[in-house]
C-alpha atoms as a PDB file:
ATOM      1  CA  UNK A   1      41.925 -78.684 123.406  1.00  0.00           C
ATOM      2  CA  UNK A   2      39.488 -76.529 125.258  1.00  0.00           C
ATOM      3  CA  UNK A   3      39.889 -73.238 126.987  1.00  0.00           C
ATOM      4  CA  UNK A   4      40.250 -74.900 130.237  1.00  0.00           C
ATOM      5  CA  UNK A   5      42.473 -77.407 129.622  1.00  0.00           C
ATOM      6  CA  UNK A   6      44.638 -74.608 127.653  1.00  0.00           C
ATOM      7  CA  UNK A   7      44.982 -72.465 130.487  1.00  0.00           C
ATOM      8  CA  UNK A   8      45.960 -74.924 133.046  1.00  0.00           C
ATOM      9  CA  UNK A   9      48.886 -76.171 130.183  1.00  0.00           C
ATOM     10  CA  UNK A  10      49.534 -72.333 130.328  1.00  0.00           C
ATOM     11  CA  UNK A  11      49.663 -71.191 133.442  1.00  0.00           C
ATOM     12  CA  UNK A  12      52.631 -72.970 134.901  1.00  0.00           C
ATOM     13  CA  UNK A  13      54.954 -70.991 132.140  1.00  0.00           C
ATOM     14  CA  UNK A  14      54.127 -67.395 132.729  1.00  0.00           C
ATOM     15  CA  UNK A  15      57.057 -65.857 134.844  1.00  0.00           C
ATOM     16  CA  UNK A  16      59.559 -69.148 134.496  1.00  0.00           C
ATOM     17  CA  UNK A  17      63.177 -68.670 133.541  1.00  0.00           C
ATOM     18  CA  UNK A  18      65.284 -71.251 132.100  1.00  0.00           C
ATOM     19  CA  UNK A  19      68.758 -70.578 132.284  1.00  0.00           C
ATOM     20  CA  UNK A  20      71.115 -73.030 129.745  1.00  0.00           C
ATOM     21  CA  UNK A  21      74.542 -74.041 129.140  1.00  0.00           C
ATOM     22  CA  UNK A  22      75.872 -73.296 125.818  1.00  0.00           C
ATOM     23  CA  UNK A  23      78.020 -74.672 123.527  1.00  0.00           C
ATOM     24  CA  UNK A  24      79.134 -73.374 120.169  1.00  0.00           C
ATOM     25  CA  UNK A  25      80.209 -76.955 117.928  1.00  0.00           C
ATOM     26  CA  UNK A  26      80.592 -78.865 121.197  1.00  0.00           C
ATOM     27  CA  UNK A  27      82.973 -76.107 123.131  1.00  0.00           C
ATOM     28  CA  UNK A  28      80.973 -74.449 126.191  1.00  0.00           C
ATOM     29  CA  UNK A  29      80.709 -70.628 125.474  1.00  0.00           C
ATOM     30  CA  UNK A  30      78.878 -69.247 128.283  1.00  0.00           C
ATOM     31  CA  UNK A  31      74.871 -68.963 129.641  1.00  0.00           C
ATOM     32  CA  UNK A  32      71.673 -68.851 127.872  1.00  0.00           C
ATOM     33  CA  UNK A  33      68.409 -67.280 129.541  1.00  0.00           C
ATOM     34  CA  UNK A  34      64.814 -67.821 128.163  1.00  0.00           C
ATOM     35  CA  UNK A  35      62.013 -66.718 129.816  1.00  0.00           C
ATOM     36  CA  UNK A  36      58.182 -65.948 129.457  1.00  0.00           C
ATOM     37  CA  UNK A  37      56.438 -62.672 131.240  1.00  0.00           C
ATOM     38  CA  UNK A  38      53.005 -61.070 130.783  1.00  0.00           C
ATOM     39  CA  UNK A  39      52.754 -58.107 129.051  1.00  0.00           C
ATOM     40  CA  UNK A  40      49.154 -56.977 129.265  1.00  0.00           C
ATOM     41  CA  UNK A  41      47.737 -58.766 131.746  1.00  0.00           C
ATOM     42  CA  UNK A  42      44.322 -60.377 132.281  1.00  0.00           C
ATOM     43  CA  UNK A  43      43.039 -62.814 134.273  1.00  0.00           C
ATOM     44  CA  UNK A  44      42.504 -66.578 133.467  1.00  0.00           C
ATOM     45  CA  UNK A  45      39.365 -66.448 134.041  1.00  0.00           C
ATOM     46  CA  UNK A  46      38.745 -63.837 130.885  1.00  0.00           C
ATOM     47  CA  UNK A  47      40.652 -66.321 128.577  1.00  0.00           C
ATOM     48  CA  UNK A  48      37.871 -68.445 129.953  1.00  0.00           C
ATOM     49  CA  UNK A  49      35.357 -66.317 129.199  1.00  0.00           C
ATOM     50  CA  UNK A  50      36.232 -65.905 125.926  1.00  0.00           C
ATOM     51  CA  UNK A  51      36.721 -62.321 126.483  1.00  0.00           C
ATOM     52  CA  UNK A  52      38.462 -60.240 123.574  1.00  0.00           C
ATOM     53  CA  UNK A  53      42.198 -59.434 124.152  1.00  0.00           C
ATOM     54  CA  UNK A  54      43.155 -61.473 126.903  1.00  0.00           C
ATOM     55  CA  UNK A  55      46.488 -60.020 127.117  1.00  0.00           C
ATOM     56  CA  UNK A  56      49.919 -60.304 125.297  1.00  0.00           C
ATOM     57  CA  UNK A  57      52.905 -62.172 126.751  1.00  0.00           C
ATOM     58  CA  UNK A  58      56.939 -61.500 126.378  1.00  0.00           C
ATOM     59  CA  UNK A  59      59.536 -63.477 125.653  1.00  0.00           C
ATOM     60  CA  UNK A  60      63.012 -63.112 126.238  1.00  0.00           C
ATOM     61  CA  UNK A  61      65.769 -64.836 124.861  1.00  0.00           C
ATOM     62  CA  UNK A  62      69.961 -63.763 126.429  1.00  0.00           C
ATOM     63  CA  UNK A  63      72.715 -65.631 125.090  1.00  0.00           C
ATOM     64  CA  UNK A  64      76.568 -64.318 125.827  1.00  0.00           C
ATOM     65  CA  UNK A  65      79.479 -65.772 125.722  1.00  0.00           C
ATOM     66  CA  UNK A  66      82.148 -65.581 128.453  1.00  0.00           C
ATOM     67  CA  UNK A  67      84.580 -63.033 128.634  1.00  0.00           C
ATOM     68  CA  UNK A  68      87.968 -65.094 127.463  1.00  0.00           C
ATOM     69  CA  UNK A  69      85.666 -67.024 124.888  1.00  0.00           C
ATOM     70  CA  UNK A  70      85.487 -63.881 123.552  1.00  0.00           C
ATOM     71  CA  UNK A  71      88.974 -63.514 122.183  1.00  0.00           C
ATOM     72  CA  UNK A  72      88.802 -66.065 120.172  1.00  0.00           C
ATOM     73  CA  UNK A  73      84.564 -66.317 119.455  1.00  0.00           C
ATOM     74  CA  UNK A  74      82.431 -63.424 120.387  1.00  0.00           C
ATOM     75  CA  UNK A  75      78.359 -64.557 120.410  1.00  0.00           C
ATOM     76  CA  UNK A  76      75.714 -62.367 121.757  1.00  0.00           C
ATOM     77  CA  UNK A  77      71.793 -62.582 120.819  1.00  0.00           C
ATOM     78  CA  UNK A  78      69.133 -60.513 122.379  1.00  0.00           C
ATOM     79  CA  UNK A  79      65.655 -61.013 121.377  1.00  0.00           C
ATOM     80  CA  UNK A  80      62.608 -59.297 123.172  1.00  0.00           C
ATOM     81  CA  UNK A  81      59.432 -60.696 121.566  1.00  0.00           C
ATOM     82  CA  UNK A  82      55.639 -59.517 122.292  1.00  0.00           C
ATOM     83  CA  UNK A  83      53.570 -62.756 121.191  1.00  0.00           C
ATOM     84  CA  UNK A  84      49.692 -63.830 121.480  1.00  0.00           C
ATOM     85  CA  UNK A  85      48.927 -65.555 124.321  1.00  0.00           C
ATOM     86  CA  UNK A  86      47.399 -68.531 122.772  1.00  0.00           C
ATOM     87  CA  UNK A  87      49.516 -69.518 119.533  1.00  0.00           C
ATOM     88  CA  UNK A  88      52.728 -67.151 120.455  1.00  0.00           C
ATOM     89  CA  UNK A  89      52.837 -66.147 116.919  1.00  0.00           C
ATOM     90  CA  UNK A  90      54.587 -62.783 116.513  1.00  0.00           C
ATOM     91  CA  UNK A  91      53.150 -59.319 117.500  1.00  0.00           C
ATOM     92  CA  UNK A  92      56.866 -57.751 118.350  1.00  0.00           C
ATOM     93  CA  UNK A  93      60.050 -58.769 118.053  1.00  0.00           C
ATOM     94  CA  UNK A  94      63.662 -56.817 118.965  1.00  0.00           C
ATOM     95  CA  UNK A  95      66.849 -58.535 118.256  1.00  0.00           C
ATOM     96  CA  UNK A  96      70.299 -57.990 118.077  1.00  0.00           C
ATOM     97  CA  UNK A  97      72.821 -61.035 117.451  1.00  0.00           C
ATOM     98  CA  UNK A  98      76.631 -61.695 116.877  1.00  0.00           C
ATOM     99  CA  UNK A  99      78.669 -64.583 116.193  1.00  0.00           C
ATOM    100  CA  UNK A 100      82.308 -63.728 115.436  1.00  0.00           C
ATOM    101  CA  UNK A 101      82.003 -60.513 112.989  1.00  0.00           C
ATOM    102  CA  UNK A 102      78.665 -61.533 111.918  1.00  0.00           C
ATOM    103  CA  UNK A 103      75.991 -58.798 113.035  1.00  0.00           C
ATOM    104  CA  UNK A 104      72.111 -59.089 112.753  1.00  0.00           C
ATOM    105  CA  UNK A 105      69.617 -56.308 114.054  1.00  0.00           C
ATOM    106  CA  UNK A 106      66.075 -55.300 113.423  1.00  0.00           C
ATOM    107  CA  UNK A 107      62.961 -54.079 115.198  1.00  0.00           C
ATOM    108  CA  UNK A 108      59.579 -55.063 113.605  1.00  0.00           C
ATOM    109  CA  UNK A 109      55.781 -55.092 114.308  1.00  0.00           C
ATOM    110  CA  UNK A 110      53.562 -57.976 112.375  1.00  0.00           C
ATOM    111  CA  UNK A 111      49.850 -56.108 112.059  1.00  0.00           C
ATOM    112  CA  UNK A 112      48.920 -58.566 109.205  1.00  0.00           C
ATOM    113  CA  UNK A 113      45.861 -60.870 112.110  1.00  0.00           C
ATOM    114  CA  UNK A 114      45.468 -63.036 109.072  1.00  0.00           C
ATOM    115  CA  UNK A 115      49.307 -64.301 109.332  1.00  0.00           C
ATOM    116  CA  UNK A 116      50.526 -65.823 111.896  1.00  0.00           C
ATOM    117  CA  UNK A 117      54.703 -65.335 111.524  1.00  0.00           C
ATOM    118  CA  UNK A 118      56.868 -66.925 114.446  1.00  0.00           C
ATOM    119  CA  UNK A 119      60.375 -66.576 115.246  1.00  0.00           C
ATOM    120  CA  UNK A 120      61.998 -69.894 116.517  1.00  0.00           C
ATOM    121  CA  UNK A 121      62.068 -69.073 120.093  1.00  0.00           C
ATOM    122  CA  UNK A 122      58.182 -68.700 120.026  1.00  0.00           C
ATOM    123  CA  UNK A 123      57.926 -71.806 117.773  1.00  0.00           C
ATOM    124  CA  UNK A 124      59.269 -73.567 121.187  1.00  0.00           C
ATOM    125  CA  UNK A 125      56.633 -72.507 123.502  1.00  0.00           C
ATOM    126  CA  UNK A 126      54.048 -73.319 120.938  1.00  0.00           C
ATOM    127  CA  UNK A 127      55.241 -76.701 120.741  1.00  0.00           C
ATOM    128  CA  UNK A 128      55.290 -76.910 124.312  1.00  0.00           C
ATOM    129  CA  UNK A 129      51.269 -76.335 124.801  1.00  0.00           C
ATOM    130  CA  UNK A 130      50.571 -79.052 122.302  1.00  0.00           C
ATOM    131  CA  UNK A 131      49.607 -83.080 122.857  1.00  0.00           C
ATOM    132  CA  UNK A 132      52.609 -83.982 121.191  1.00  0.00           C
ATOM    133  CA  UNK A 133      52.551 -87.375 119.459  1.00  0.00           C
ATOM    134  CA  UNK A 134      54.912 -89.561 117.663  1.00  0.00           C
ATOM    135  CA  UNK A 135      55.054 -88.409 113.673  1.00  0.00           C
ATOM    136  CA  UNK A 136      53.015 -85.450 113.976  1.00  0.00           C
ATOM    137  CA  UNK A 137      54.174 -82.545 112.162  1.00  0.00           C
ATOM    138  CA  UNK A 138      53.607 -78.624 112.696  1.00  0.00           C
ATOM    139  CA  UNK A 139      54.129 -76.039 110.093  1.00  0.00           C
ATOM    140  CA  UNK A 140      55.352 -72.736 110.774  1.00  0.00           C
ATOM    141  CA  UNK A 141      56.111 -69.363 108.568  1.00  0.00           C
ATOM    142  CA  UNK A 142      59.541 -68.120 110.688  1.00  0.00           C
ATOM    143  CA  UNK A 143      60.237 -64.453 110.113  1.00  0.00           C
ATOM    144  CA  UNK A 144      63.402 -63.412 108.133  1.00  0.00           C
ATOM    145  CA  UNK A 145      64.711 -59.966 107.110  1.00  0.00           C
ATOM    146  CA  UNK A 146      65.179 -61.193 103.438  1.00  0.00           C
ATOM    147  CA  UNK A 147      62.638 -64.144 102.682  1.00  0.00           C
ATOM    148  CA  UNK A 148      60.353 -65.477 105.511  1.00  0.00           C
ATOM    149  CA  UNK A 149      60.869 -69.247 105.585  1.00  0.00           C
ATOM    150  CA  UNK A 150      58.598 -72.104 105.834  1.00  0.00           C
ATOM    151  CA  UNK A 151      59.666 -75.334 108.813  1.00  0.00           C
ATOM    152  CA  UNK A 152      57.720 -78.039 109.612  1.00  0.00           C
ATOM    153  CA  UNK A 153      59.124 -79.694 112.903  1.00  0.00           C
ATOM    154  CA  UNK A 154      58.058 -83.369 113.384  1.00  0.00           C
ATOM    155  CA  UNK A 155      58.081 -85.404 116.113  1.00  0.00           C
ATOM    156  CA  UNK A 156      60.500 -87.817 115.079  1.00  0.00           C
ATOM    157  CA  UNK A 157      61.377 -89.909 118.327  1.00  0.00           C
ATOM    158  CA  UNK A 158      61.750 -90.037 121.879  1.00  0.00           C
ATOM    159  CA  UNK A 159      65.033 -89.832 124.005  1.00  0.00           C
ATOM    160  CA  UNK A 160      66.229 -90.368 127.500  1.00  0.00           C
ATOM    161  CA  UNK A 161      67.689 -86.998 128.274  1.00  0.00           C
ATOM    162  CA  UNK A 162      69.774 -86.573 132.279  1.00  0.00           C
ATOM    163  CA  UNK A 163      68.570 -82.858 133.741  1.00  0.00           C
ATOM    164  CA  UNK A 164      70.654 -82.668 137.247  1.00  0.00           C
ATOM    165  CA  UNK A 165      69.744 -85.949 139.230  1.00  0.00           C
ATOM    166  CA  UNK A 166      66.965 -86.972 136.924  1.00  0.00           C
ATOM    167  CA  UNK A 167      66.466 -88.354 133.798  1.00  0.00           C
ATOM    168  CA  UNK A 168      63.677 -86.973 131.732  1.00  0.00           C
ATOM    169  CA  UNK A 169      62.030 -88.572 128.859  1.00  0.00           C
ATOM    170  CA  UNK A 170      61.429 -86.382 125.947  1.00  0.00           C
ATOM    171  CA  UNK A 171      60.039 -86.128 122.296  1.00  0.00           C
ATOM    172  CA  UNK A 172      62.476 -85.254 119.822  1.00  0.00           C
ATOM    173  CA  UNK A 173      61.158 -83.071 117.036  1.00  0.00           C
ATOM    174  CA  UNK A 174      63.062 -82.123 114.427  1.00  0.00           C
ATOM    175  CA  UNK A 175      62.727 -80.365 110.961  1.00  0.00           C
ATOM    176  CA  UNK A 176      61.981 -81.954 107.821  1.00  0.00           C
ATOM    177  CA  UNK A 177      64.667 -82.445 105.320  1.00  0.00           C
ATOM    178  CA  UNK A 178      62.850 -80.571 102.795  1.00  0.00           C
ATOM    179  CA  UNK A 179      62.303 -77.818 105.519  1.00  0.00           C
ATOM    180  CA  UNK A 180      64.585 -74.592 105.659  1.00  0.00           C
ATOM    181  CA  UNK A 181      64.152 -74.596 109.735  1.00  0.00           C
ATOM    182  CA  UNK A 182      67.756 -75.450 111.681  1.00  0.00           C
ATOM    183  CA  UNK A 183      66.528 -75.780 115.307  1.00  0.00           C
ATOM    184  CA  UNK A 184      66.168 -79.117 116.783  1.00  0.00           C
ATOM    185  CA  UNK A 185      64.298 -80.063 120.097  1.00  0.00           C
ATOM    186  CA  UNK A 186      64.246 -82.148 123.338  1.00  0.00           C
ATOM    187  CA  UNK A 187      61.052 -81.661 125.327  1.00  0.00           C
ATOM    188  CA  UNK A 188      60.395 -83.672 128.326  1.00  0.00           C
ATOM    189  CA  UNK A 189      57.081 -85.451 128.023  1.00  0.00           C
ATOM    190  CA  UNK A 190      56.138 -85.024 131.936  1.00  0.00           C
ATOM    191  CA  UNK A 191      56.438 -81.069 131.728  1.00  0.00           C
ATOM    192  CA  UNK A 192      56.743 -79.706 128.403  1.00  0.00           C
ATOM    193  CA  UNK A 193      60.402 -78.517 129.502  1.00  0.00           C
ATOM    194  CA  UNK A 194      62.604 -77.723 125.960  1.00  0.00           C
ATOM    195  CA  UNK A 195      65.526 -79.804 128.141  1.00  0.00           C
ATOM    196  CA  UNK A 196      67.861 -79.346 124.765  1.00  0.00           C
ATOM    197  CA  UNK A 197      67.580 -76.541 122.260  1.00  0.00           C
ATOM    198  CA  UNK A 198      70.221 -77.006 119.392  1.00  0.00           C
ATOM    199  CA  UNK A 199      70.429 -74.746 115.923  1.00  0.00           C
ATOM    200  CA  UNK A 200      72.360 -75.207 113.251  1.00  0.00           C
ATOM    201  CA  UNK A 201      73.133 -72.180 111.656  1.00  0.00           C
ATOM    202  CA  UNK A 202      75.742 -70.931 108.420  1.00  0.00           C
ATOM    203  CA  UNK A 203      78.294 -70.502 111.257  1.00  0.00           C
ATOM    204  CA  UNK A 204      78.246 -73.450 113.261  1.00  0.00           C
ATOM    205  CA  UNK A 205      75.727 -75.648 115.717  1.00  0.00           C
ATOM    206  CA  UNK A 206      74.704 -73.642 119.070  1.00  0.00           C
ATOM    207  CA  UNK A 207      73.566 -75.891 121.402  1.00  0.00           C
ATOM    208  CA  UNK A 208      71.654 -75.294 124.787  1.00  0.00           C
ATOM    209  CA  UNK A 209      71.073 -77.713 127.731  1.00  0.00           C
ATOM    210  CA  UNK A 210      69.138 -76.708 130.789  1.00  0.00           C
ATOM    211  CA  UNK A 211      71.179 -75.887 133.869  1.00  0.00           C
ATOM    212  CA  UNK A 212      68.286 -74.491 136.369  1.00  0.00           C
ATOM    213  CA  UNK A 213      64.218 -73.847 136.410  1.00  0.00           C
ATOM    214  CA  UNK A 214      63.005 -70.577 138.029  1.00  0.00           C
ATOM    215  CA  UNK A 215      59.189 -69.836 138.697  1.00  0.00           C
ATOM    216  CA  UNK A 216      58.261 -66.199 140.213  1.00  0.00           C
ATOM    217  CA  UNK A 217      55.731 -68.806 142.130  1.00  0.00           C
END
C-alpha cells in the first residue's frame, strides 16, 4: 500500500469514538469506549512527504461495569496508549484493570525502534488499515508484564453481523490454536469497523458489540 492510499484508509479514524455494549460470559455489564486521538500532530500531507516524525496518535480504551453489577462482579480497565501512526505498535501504554479481586497496573515506555510490541487494542486498529483477505495471517509480539507473548490472528471467515438497522458483513479473524492471543474479531468489510471485539481471558469471555459511531467531523 502506498502513502496515499494509507492516509486516506487513515484519516477517517483519527478523532472517532466507538462506544460498546459489554457482556461478561453472555450477562451485559455495562459500556465500553474506544477511541483514537492525535497526539503530536502533523499534517497529511508530511506523511506524504515522507517527512520524519509525522506525529504519534492515542488510544483510549474505558470499560466499567454498572453500578449494581458491581455487587456481585466489579470490572474496570483503563488503558491510555501513545502508538506510531503507521503500524500502532507501542510507544506508551497506561493501564489499570479489575475483574472481581483481580488487579493489573503498570506504566511503561517501549524505546527498543527495532521491536515493534503491541497491546491488543492497537493490534485492532492495525488490522483495520490492512487489505484483509480470506486465510491471511498477521503476527504480533503483545506486551505482558511477565513474558511478552507471540499471536498470530488469521482471517478465518466471514459473517453477517446486525449493527442498529443494518447488517454489516465482516471478516472474522481469529487466533491460531497454537497462538497464546485470546481476542477474537468482527470487522465489517465496507469500513474497517471492529463491529464485535470478544477476549477470552483466565476469568471469563468479555465481549463487546458496537452500540454508536462518533466522528469529531
Amino acid at each position: 500500500m502506498n502513502k496515499l492510499i494509507l492516509i486516506i484508509c487513515l484519516s477517517f479514524i483519527f478523532g472517532e469514538t466507538l462506544t460498546y455494549n459489554a457482556k461478561f460470559n453472555k450477562i451485559s455489564v455495562g459500556i465500553a469506549t474506544l477511541e483514537i486521538l492525535n497526539s503530536n500532530p502533523a499534517s497529511d500531507l508530511s506523511v506524504f512527504m515522507g517527512i520524519d516524525n509525522p506525529g504519534t496518535k492515542i488510544i483510549n480504551f474505558d470499560l466499567q461495569s454498572k453500578k449494581f453489577i458491581d455487587f456481585i462482579l466489579k470490572l474496570r480497565e483503563s488503558i491510555t496508549m501513545e502508538v506510531d501512526p503507521l503500524d500502532f505498535s507501542l510507544i506508551h501504554i497506561n493501564k489499570k484493570s479489575q475483574i472481581k479481586d483481580d488487579f493489573n497496573e503498570y506504566a511503561i515506555s517501549f524505546n527498543d525502534s527495532t521491536k515493534r510490541i503491541y497491546d491488543p487494542i492497537s493490534i485492532i486498529y492495525f488490522l483495520r488499515n490492512q487489505e484483509l483477505k480470506l486465510n491471511d495471517e498477521y503476527t504480533f509480539e503483545v506486551y505482558s508484564s511477565k513474558n511478552n507473548k507471540k499471536i498470530t490472528m488469521k482471517v478465518s471467515g466471514e459473517e453477517n453481523v446486525k449493527f442498529k438497522t443494518k447488517t454489516y458483513n465482516c471478516f472474522v479473524l481469529e487466533p491460531l490454536k497454537n497462538s497464546s492471543g485470546q481476542i477474537k474479531l468482527w470487522i465489517a468489510k465496507e469500513t474497517g469497523i471492529p463491529i464485535i471485539i470478544e477476549q477470552d481471558g483466565k476469568n471469563g469471555i468479555i465481549t463487546l458489540k458496537l452500540k454508536n459511531i462518533k466522528n469529531e467531523s
